[in-house]
Protein backbone atom coordinates (compact mmCIF):
# COMPACT_ATOMS: atom_id res chain seq x y z
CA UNK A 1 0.00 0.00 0.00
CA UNK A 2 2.53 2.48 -1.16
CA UNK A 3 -0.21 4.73 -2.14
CA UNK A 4 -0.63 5.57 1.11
CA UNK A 5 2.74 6.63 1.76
CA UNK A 6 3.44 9.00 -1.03
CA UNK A 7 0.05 10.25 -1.76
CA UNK A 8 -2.28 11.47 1.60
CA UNK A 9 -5.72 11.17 0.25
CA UNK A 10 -9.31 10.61 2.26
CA UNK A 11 -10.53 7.64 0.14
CA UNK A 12 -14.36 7.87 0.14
CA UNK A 13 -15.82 4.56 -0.94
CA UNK A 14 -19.55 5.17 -1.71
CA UNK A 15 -20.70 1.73 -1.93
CA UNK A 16 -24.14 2.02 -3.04
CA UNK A 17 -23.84 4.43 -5.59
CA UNK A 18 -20.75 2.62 -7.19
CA UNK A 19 -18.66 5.50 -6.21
CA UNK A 20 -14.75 6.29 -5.49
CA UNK A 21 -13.27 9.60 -4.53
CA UNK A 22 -10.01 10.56 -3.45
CA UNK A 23 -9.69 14.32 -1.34
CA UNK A 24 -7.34 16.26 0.01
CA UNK A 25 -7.72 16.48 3.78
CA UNK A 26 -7.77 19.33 6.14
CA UNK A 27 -4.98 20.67 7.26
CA UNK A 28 -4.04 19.73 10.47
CA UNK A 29 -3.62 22.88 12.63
CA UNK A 30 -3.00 20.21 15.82
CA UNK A 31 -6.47 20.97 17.26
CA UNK A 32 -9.46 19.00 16.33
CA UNK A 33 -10.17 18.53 12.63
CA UNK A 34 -12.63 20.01 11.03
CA UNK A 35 -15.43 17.85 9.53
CA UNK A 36 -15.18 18.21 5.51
CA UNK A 37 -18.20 18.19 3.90
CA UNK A 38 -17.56 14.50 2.13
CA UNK A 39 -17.31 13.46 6.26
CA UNK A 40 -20.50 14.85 7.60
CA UNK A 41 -22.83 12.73 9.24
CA UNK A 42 -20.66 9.99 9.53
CA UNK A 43 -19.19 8.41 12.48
CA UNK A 44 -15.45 7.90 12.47
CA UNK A 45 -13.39 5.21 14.32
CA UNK A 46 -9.50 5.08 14.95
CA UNK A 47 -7.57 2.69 13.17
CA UNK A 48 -6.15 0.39 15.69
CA UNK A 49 -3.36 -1.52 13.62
CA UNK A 50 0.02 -0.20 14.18
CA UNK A 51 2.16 -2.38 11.35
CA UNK A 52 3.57 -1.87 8.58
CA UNK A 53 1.41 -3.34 5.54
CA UNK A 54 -1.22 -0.69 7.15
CA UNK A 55 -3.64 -3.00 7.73
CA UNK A 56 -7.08 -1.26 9.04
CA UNK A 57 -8.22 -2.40 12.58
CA UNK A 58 -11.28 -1.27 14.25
CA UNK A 59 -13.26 -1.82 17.35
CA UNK A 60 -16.32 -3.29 17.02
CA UNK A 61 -19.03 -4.79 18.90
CA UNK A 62 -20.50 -8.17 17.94
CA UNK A 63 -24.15 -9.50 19.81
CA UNK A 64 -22.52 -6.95 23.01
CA UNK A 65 -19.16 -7.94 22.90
CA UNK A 66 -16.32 -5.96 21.91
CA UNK A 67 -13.19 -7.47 20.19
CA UNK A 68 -11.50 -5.95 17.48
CA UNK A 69 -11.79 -6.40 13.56
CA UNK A 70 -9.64 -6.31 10.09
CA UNK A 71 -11.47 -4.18 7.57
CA UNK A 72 -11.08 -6.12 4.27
CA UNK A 73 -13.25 -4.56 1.39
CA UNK A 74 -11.56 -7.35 -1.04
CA UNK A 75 -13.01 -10.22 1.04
CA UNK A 76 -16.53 -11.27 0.12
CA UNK A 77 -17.86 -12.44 3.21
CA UNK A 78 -17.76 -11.40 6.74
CA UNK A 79 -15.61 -14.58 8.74
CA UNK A 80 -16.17 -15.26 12.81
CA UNK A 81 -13.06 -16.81 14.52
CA UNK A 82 -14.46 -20.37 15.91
CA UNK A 83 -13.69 -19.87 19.25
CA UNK A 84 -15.17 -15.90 19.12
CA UNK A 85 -18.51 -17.80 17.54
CA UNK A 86 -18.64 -20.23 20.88
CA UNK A 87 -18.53 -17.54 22.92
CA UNK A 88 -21.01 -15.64 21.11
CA UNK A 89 -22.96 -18.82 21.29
CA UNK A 90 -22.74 -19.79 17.47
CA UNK A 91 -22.41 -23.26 17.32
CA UNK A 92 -23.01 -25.94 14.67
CA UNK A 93 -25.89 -27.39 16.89
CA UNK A 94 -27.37 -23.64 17.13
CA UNK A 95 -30.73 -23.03 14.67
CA UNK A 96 -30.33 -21.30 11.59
CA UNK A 97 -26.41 -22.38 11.57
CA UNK A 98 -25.74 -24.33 7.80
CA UNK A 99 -22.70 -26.48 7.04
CA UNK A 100 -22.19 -24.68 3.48
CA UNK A 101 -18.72 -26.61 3.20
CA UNK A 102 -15.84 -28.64 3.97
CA UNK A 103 -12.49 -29.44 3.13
CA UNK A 104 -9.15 -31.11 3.78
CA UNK A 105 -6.63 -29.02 5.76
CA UNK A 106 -2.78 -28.95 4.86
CA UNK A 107 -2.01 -30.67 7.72
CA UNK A 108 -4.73 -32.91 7.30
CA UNK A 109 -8.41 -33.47 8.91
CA UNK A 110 -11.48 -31.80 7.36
CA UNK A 111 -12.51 -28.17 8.30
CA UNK A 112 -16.29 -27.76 8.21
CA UNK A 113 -17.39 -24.24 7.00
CA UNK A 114 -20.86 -22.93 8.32
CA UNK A 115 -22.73 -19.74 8.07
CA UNK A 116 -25.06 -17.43 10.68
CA UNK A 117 -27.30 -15.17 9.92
CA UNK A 118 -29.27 -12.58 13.10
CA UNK A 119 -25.74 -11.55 14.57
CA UNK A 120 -25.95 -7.90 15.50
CA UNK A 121 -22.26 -6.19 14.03
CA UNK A 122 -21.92 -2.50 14.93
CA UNK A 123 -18.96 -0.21 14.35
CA UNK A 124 -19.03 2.74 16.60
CA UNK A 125 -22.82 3.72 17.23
CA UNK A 126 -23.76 2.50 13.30
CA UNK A 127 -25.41 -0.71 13.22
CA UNK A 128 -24.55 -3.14 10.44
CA UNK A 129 -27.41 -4.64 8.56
CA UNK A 130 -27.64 -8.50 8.85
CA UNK A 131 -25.60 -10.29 7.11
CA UNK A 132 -25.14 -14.03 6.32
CA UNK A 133 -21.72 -14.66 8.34
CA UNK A 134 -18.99 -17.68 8.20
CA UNK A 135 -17.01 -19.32 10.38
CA UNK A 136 -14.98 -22.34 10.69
CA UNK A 137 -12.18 -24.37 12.41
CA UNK A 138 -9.67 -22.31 10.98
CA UNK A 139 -7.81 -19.67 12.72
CA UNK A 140 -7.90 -16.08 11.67
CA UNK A 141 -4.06 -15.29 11.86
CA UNK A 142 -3.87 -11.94 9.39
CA UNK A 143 -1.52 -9.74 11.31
CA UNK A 144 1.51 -10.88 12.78
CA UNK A 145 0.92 -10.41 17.02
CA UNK A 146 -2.58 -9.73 16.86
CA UNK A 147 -5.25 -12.15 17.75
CA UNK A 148 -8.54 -11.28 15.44
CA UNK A 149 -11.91 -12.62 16.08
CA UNK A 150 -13.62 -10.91 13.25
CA UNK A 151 -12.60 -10.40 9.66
CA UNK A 152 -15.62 -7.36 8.18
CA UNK A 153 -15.68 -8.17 4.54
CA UNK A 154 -17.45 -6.50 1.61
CA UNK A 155 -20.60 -7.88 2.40
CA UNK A 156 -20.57 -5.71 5.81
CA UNK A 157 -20.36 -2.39 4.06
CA UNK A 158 -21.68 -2.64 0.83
CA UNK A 159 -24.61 -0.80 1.70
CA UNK A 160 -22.55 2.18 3.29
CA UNK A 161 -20.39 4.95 2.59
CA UNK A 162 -16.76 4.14 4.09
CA UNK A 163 -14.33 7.11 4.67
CA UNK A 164 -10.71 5.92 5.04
CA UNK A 165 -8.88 8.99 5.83
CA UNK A 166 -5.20 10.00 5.05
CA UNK A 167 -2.42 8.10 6.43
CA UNK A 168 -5.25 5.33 7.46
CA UNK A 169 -5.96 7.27 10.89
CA UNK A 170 -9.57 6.80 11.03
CA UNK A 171 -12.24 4.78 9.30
CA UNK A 172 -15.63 6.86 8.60
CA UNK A 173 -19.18 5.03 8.20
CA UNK A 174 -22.23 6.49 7.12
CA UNK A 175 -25.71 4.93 6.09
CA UNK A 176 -26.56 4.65 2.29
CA UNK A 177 -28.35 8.01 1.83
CA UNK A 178 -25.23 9.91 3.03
CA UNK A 179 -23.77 11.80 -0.05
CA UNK A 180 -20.11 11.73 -1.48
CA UNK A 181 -19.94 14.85 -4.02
């Protein structure tokens, strides 16, 4: 993500609409920033990830508990860590749970896929709309030294405007009738 490094740009991804913008951000004057007009009525969350390949890491809370969560716009589906789904209470046995697929590991046994659907995802105060989840056996290991329980995939915010501002400080979310000009 060299982009990043050589070129500070807001990225405003307005889902819905099939939109991409890039804008220069505010100066910063070491106060507060100012709210652009692109940013307004959305809520903005720090980036938690602190590595090199600038991943983008935000709290979230999943059916009341908080743990933290990779944003990945290029994965399809949203993924629960097994042992974050057990605690949530997600089992196999649980209704509505379906075994969608399975497969031999590397290392060999099967891994059993399944997917969930009325888990209640928010990301600051904005409340994700219901998505079909997975999870599995396998571990979520993205980021080198961080444990993940949740990877957000497309699927999570494809009905949302996503802000992610310069230098990947903060990640903005907005319902699908906010406006990107």
């Amino acid at each position: 993500m060299e982009f990043y490094d050589r070129h500070i740009y807001d990225v405003a991804l307005d889902f819905p609409a099939r939109r991409f913008r890039l804008y220069a951000p505010p100066a910063d004057t070491g106060h507060a920033p100012p709210s652009p007009p692109y940013m307004r009525g959305l809520t903005c969350v720090p980036n938690l990830a602190r590595s090199p390949e600038h991943e983008i890491v935000i709290a979230v809370t999943v059916n009341g508990h908080h743990t933290k969560a990779l944003l990945d716009t290029g994965a399809p589906s949203t993924i629960l860590a097994w042992d974050f789904a057990n605690t949530l209470g997600i089992t196999p046995s649980r209704p509505g749970v379906q075994r969608v697929a399975e497969w031999t590991g590397a290392v060999g046994g099967a891994i059993a896929e399944y997917t969930v659907s009325g888990v209640r995802v928010t990301i600051g105060e904005v409340p994700l709309r219901d998505r079909v989840l997975r999870f599995g056996k396998e571990r979520i290991s993205v980021i080198e030294g961080m444990q993940l329980e949740v990877i957000l995939g497309l699927n999570s915010v494809s009905d949302r405007v996503l802000v992610i501002t310069a230098g990947l400080k903060h990640v903005c979310l907005g319902p699908s009738n906010s406006t990107i000009r």
